[in-house]
PDB file of N, CA and C in Angstrom:
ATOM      1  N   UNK A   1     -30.712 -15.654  -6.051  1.00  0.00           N
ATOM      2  CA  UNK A   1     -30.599 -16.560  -4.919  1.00  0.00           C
ATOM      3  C   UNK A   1     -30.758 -17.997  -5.411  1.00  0.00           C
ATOM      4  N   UNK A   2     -29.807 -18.717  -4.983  1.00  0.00           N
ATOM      5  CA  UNK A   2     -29.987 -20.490  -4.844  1.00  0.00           C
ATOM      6  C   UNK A   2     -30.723 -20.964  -4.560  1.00  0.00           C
ATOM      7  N   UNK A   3     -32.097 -22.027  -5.071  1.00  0.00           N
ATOM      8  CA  UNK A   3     -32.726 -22.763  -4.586  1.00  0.00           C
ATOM      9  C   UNK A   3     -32.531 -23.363  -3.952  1.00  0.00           C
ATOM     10  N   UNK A   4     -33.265 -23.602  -2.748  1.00  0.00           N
ATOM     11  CA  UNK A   4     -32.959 -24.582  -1.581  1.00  0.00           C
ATOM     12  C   UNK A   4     -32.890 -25.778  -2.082  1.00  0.00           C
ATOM     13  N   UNK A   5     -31.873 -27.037  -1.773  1.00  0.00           N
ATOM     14  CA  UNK A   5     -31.477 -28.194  -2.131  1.00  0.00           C
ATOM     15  C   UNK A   5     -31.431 -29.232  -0.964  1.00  0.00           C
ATOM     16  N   UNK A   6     -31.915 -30.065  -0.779  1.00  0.00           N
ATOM     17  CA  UNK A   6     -31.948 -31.129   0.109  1.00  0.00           C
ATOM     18  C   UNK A   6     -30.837 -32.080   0.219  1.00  0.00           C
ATOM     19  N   UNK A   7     -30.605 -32.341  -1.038  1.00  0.00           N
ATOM     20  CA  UNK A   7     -29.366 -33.763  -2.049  1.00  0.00           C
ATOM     21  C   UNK A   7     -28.739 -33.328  -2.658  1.00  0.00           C
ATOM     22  N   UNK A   8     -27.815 -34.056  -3.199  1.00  0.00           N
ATOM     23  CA  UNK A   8     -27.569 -32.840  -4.624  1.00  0.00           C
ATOM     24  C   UNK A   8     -26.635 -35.105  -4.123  1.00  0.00           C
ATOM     25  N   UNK A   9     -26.460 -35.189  -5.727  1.00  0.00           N
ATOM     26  CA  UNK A   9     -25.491 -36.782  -5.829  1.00  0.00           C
ATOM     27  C   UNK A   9     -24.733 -36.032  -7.002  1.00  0.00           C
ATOM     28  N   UNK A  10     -23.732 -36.632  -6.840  1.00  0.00           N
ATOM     29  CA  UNK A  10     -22.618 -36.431  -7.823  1.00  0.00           C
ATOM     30  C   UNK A  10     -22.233 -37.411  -8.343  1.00  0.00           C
ATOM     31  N   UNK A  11     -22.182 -37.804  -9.558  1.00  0.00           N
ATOM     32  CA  UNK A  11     -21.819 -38.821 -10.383  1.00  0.00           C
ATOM     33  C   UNK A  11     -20.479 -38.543 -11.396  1.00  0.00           C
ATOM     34  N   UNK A  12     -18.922 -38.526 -10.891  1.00  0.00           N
ATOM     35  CA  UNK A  12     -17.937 -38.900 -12.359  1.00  0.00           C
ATOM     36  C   UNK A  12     -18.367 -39.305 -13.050  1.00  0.00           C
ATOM     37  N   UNK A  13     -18.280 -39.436 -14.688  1.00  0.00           N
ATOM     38  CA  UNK A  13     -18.813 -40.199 -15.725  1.00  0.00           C
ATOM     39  C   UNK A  13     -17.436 -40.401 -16.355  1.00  0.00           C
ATOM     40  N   UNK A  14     -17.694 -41.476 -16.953  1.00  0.00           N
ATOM     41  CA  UNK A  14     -16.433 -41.648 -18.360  1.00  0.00           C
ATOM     42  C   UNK A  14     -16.483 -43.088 -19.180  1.00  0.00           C
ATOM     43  N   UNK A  15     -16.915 -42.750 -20.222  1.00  0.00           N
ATOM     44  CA  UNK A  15     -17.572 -43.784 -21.213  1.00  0.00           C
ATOM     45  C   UNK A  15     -18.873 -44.561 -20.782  1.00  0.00           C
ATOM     46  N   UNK A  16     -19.730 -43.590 -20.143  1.00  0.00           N
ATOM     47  CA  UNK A  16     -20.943 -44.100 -19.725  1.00  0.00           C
ATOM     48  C   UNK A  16     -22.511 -43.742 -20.360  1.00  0.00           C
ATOM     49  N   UNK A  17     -21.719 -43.436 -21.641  1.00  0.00           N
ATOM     50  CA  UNK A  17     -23.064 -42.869 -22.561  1.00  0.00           C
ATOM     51  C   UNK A  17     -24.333 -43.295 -22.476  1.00  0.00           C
ATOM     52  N   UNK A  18     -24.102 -44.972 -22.719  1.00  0.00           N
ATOM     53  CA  UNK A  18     -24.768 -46.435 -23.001  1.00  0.00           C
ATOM     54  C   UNK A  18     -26.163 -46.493 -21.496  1.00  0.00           C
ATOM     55  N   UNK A  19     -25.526 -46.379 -20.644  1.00  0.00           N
ATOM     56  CA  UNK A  19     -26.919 -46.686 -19.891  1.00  0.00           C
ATOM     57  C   UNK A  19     -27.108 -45.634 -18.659  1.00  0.00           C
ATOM     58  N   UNK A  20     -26.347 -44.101 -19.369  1.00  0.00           N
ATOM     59  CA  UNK A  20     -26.534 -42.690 -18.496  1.00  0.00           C
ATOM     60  C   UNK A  20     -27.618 -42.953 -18.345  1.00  0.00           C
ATOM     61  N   UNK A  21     -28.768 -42.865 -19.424  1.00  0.00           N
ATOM     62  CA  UNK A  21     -29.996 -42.158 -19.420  1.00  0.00           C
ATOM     63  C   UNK A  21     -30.916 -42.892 -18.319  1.00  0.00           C
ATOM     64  N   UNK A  22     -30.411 -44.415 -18.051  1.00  0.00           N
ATOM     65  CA  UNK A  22     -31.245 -45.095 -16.902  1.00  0.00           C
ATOM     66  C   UNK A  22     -30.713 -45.229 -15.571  1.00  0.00           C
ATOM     67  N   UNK A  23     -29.701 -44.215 -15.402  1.00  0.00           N
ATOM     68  CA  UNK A  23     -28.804 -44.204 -14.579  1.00  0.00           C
ATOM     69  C   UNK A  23     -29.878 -42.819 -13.864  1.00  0.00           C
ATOM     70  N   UNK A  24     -29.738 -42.096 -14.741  1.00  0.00           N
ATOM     71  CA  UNK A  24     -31.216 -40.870 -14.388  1.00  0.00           C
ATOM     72  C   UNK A  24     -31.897 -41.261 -13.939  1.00  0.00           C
ATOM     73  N   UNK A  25     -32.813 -41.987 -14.843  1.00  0.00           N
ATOM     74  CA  UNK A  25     -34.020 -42.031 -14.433  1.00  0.00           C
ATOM     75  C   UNK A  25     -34.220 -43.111 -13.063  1.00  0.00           C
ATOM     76  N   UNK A  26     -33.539 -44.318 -12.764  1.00  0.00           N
ATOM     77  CA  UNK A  26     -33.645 -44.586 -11.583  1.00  0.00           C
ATOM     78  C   UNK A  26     -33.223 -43.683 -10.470  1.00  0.00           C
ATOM     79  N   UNK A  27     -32.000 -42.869 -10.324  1.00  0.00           N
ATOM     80  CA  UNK A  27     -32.006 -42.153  -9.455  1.00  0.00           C
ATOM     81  C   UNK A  27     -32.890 -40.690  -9.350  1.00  0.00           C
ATOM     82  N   UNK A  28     -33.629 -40.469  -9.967  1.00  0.00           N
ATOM     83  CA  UNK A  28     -34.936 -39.844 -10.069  1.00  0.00           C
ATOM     84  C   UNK A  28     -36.108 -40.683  -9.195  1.00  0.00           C
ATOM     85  N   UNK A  29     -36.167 -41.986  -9.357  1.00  0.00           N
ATOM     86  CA  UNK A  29     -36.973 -42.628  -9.006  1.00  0.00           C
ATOM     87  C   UNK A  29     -37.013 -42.520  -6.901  1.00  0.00           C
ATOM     88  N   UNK A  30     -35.618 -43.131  -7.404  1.00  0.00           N
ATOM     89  CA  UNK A  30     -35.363 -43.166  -6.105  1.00  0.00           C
ATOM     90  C   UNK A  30     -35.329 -42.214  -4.864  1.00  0.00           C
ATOM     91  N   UNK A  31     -35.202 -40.720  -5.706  1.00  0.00           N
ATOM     92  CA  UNK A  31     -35.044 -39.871  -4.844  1.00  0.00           C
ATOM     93  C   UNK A  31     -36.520 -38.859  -4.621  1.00  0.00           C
ATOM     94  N   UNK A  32     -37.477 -39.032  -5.911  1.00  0.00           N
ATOM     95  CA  UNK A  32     -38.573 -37.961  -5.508  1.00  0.00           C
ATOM     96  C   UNK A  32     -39.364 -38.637  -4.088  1.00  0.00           C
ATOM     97  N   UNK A  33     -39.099 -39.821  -3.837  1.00  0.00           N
ATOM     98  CA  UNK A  33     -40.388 -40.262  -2.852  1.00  0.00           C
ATOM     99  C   UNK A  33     -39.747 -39.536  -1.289  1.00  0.00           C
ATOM    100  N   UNK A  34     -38.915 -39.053  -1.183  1.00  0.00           N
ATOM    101  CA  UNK A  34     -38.449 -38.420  -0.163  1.00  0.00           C
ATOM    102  C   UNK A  34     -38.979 -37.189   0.135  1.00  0.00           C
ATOM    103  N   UNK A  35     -39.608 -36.536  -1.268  1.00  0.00           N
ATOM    104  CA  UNK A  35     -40.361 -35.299  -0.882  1.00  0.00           C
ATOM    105  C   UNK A  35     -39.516 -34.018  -0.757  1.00  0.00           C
ATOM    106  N   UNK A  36     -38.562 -34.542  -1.008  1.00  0.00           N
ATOM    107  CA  UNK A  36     -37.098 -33.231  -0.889  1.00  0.00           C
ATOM    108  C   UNK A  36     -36.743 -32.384  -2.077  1.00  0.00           C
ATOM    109  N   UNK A  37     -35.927 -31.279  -2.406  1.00  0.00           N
ATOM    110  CA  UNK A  37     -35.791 -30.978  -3.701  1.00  0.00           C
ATOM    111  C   UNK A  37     -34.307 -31.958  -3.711  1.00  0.00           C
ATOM    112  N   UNK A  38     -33.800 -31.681  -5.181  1.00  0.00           N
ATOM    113  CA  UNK A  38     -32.396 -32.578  -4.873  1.00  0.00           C
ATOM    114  C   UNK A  38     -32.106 -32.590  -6.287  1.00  0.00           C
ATOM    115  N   UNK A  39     -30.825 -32.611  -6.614  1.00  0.00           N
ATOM    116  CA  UNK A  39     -29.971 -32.614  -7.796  1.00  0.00           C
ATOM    117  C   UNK A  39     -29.364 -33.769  -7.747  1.00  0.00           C
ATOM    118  N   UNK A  40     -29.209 -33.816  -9.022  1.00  0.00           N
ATOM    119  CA  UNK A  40     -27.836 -34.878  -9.655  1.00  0.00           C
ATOM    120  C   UNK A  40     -26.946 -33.920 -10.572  1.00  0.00           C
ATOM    121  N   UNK A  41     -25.814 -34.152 -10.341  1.00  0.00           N
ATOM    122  CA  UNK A  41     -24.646 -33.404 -11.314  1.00  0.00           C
ATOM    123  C   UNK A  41     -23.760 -34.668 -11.647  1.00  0.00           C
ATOM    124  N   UNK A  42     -23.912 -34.390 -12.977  1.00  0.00           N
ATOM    125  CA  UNK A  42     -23.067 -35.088 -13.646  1.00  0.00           C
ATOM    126  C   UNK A  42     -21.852 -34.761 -14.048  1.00  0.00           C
ATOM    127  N   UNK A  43     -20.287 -35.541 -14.007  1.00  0.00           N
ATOM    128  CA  UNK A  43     -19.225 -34.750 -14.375  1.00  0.00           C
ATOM    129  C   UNK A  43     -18.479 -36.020 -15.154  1.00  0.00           C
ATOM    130  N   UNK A  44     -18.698 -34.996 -16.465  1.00  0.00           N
ATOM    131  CA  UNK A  44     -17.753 -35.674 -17.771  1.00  0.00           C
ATOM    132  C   UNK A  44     -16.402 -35.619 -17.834  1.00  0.00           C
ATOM    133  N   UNK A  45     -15.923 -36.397 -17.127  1.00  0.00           N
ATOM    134  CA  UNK A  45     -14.098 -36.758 -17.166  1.00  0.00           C
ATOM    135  C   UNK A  45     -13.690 -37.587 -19.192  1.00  0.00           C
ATOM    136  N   UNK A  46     -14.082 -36.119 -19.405  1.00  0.00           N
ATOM    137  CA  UNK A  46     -13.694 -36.149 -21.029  1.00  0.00           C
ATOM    138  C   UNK A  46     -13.320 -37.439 -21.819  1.00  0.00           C
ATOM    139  N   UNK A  47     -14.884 -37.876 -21.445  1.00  0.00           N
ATOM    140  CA  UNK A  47     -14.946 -38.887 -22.050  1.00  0.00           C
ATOM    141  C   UNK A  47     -14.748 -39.183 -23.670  1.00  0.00           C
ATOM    142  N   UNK A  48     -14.106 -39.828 -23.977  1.00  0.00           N
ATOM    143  CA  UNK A  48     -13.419 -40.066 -25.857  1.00  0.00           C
ATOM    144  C   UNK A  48     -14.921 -40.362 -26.417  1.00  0.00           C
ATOM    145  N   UNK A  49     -16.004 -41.197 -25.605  1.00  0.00           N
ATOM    146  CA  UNK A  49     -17.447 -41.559 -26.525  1.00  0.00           C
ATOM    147  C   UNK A  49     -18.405 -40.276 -26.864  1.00  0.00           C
ATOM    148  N   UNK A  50     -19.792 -40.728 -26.409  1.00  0.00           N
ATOM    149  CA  UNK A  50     -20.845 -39.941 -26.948  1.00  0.00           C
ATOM    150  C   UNK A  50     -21.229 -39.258 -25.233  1.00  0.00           C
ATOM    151  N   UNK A  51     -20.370 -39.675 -23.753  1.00  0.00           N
ATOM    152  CA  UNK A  51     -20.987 -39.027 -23.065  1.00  0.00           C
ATOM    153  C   UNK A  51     -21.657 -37.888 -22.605  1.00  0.00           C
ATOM    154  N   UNK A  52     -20.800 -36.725 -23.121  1.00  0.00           N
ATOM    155  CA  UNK A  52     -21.400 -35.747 -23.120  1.00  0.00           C
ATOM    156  C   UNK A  52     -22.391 -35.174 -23.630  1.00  0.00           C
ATOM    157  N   UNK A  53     -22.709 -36.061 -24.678  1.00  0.00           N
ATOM    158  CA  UNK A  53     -24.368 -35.717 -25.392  1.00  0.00           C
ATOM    159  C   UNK A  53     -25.138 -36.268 -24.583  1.00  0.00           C
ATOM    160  N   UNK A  54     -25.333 -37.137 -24.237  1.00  0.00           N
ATOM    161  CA  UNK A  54     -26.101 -37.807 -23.219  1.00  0.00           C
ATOM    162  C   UNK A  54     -26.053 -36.877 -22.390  1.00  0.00           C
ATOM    163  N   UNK A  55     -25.239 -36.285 -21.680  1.00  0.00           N
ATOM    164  CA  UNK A  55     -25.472 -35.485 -20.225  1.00  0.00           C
ATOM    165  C   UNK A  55     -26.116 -34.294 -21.195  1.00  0.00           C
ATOM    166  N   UNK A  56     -25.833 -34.050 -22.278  1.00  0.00           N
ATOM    167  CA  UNK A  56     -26.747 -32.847 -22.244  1.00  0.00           C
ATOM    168  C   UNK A  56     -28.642 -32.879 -22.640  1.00  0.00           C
ATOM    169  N   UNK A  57     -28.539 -34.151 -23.154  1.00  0.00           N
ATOM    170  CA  UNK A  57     -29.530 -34.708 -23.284  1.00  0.00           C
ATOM    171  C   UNK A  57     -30.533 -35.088 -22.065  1.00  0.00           C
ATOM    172  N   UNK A  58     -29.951 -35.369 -21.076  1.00  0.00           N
ATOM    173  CA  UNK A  58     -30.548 -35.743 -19.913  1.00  0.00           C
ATOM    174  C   UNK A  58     -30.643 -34.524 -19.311  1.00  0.00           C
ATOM    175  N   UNK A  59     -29.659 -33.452 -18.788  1.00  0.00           N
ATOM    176  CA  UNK A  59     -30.419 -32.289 -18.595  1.00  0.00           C
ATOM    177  C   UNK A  59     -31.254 -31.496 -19.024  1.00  0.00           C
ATOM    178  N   UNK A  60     -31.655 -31.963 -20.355  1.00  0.00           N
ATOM    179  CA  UNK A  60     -32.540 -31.009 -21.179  1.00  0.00           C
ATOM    180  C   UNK A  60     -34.035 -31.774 -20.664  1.00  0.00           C
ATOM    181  N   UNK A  61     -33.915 -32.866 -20.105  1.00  0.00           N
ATOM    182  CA  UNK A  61     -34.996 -33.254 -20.202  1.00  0.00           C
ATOM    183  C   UNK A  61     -35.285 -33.861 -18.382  1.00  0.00           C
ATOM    184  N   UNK A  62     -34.292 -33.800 -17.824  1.00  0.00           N
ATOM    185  CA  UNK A  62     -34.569 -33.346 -16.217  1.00  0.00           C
ATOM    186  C   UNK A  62     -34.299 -32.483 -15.996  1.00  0.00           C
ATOM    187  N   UNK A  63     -35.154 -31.555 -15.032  1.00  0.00           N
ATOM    188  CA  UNK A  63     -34.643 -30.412 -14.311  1.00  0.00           C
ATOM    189  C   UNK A  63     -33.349 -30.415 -12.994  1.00  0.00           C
ATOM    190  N   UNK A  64     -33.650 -31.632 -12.374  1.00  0.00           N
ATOM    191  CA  UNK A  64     -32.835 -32.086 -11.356  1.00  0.00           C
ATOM    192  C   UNK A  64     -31.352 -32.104 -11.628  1.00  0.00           C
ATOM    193  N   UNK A  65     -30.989 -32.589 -13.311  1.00  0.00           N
ATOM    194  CA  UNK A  65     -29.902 -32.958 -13.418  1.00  0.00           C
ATOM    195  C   UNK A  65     -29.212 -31.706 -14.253  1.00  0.00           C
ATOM    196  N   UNK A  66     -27.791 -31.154 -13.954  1.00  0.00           N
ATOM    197  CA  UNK A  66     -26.632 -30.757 -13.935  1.00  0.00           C
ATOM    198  C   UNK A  66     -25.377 -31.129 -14.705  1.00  0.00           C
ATOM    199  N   UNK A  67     -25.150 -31.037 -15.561  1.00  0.00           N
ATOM    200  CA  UNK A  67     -24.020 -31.379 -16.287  1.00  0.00           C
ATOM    201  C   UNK A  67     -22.519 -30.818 -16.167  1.00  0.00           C
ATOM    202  N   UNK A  68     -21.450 -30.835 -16.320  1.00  0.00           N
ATOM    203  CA  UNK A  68     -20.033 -30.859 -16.111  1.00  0.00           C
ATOM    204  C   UNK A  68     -19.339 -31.574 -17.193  1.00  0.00           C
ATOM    205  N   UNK A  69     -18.506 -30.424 -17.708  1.00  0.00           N
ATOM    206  CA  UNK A  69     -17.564 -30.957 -19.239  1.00  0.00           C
ATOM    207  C   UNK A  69     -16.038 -30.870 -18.992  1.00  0.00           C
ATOM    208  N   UNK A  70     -15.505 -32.214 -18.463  1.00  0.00           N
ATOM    209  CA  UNK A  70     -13.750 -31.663 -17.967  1.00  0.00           C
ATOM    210  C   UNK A  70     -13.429 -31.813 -19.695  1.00  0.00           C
ATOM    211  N   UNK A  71     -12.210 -30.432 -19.844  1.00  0.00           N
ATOM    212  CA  UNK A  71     -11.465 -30.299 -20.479  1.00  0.00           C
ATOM    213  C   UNK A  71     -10.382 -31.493 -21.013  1.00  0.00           C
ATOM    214  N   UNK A  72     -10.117 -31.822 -19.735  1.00  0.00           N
ATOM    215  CA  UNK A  72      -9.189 -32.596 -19.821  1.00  0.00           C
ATOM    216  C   UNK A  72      -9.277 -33.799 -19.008  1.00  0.00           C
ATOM    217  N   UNK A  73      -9.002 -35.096 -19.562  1.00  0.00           N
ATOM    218  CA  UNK A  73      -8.686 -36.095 -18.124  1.00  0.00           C
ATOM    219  C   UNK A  73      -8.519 -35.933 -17.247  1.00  0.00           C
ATOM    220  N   UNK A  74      -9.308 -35.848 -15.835  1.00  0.00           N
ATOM    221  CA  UNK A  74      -8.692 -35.763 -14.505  1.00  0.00           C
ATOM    222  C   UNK A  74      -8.691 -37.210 -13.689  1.00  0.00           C
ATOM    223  N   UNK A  75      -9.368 -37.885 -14.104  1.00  0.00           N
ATOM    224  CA  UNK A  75      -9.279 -39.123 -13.078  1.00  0.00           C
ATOM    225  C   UNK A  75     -10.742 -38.973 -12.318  1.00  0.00           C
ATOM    226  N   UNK A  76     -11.179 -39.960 -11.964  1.00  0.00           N
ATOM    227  CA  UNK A  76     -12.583 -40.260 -11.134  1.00  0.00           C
ATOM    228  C   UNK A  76     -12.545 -39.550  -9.926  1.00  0.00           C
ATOM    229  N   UNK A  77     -11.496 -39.134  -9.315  1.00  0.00           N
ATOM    230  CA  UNK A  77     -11.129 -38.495  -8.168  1.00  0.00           C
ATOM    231  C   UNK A  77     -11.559 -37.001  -8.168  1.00  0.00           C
ATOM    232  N   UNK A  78     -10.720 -36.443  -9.090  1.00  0.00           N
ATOM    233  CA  UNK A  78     -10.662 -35.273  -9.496  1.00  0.00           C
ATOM    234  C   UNK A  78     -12.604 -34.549 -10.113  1.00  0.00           C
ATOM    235  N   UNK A  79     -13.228 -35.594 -10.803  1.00  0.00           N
ATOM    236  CA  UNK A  79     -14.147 -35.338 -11.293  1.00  0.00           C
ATOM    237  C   UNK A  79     -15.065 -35.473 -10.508  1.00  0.00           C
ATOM    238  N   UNK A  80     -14.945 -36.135  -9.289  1.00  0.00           N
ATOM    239  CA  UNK A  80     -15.929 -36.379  -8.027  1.00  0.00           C
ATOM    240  C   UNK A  80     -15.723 -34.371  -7.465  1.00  0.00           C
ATOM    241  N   UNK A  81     -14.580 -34.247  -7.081  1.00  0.00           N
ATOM    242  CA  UNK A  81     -14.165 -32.938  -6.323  1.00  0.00           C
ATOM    243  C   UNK A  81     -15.266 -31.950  -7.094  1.00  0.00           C
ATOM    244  N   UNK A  82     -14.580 -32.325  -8.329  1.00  0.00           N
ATOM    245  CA  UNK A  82     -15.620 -30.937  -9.341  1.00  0.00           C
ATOM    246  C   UNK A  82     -16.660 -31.213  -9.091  1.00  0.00           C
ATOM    247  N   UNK A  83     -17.389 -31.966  -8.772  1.00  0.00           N
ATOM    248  CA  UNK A  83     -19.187 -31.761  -8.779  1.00  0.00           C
ATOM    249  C   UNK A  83     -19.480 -31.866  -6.816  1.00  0.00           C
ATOM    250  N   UNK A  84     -18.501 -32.268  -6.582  1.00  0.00           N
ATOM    251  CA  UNK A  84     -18.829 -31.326  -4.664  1.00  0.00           C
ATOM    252  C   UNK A  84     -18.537 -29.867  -4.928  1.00  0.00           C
ATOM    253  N   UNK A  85     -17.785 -29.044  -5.582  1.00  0.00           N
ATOM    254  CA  UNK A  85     -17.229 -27.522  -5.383  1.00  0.00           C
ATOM    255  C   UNK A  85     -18.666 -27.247  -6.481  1.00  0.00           C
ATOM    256  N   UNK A  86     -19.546 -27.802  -6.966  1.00  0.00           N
ATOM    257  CA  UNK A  86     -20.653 -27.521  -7.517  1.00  0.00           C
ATOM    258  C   UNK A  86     -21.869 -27.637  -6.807  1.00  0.00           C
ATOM    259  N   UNK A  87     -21.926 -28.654  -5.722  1.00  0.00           N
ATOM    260  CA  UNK A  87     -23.208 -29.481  -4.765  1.00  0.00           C
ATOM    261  C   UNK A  87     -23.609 -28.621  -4.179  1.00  0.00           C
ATOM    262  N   UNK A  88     -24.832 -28.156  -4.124  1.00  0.00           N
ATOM    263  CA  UNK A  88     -25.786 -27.260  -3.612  1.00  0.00           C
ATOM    264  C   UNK A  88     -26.481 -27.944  -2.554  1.00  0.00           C
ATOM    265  N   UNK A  89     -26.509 -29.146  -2.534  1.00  0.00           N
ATOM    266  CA  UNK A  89     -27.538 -29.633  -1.263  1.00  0.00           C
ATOM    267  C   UNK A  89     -27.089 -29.842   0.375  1.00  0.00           C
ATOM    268  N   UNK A  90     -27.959 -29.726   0.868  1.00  0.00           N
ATOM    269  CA  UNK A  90     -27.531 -30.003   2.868  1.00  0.00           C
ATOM    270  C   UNK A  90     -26.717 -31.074   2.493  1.00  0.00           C
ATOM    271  N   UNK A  91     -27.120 -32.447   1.909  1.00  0.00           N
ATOM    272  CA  UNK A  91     -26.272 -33.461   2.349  1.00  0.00           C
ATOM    273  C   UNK A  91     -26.145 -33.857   0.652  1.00  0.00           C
ATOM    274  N   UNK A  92     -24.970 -34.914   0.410  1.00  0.00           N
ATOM    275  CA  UNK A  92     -23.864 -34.799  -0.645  1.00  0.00           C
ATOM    276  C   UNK A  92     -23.959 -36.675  -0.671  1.00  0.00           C
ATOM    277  N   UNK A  93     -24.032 -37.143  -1.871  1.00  0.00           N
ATOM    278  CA  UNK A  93     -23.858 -38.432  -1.947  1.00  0.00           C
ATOM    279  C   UNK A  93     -23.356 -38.474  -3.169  1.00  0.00           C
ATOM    280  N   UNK A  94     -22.078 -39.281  -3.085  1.00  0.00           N
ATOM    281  CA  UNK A  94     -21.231 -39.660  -4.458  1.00  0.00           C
ATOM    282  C   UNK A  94     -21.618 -41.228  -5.114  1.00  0.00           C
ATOM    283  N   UNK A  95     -21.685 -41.288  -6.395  1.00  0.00           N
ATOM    284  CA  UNK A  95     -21.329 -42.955  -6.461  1.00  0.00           C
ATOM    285  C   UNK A  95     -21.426 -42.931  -7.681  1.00  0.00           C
ATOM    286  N   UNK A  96     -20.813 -44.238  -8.282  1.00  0.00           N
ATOM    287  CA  UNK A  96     -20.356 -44.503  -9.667  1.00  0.00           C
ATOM    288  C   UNK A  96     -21.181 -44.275 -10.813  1.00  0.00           C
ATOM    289  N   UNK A  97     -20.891 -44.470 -11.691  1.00  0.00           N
ATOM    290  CA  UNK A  97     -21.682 -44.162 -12.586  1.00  0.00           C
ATOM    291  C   UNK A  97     -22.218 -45.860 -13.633  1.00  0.00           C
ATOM    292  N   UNK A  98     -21.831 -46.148 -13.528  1.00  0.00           N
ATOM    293  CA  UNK A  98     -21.669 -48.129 -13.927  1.00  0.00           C
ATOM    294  C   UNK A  98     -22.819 -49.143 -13.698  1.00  0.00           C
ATOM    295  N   UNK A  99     -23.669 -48.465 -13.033  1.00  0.00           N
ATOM    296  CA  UNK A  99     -25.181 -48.990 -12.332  1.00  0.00           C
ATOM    297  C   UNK A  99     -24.408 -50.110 -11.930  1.00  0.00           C
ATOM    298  N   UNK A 100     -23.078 -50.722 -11.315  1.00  0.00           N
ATOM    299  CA  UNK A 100     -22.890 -51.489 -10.713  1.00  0.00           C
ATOM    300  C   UNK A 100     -23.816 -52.078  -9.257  1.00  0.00           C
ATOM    301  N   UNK A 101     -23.871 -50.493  -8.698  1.00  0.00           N
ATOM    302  CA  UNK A 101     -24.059 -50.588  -7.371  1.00  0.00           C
ATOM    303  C   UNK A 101     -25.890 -50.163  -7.636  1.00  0.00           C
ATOM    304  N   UNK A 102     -26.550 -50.437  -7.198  1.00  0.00           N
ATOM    305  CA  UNK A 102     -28.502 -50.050  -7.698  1.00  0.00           C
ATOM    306  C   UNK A 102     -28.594 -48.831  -7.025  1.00  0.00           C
ATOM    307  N   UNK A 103     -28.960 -47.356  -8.105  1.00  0.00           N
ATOM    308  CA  UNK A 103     -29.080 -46.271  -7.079  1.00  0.00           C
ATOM    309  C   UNK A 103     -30.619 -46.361  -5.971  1.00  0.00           C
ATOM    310  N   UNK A 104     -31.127 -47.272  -6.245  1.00  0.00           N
ATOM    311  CA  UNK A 104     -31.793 -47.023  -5.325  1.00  0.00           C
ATOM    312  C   UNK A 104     -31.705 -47.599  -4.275  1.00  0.00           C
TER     313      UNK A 104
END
């Protein structure tokens, strides 16, 4: 049986090796004070860098977080879809991976 999930965020990745790991840990931050369980899944739109070590790196060392290895280029679109047909939680929040936007 599935653990009950509150969140679950989905993050596309692609060439975001460089500042994944604080990309975690703020949205970690942001999300335990809610008191909820909740995931992050990460999805590697086959990235040419080091991303995918990083995602495996960061799941090894959060429980929360989820990793995803596209085969092939799909586009930010496509790599969003893959980690909703993965999202375990009541409610679903997407957003970039670029710390453009502050996850918290």
């Amino acid at each position: 049986m599935t653990p009950r999930c509150a969140y679950s965020v989905v993050v596309p990745c692609y060439c975001s090796g460089p500042w994944l790991a604080e990309l975690v840990e703020r949205i970690g931050r942001a999300m335990a004070p809610l008191g909820e369980p909740f995931e992050l899944l990460l999805v590697n739109d086959a990235s040419p860098d080091g991303t995918w070590r990083v995602i495996e790196d960061v799941c090894a060392a959060h429980p929360f977080v989820r990793g995803y290895d596209l085969l092939a280029n799909a586009g930010q679109f496509r790599a969003t879809i893959c980690g909703l047909e993965h999202a375990r939680g009541e409610l679903v929040v997407t957003m970039d991976d670029d710390l453009q936007h502050r996850p918290e």
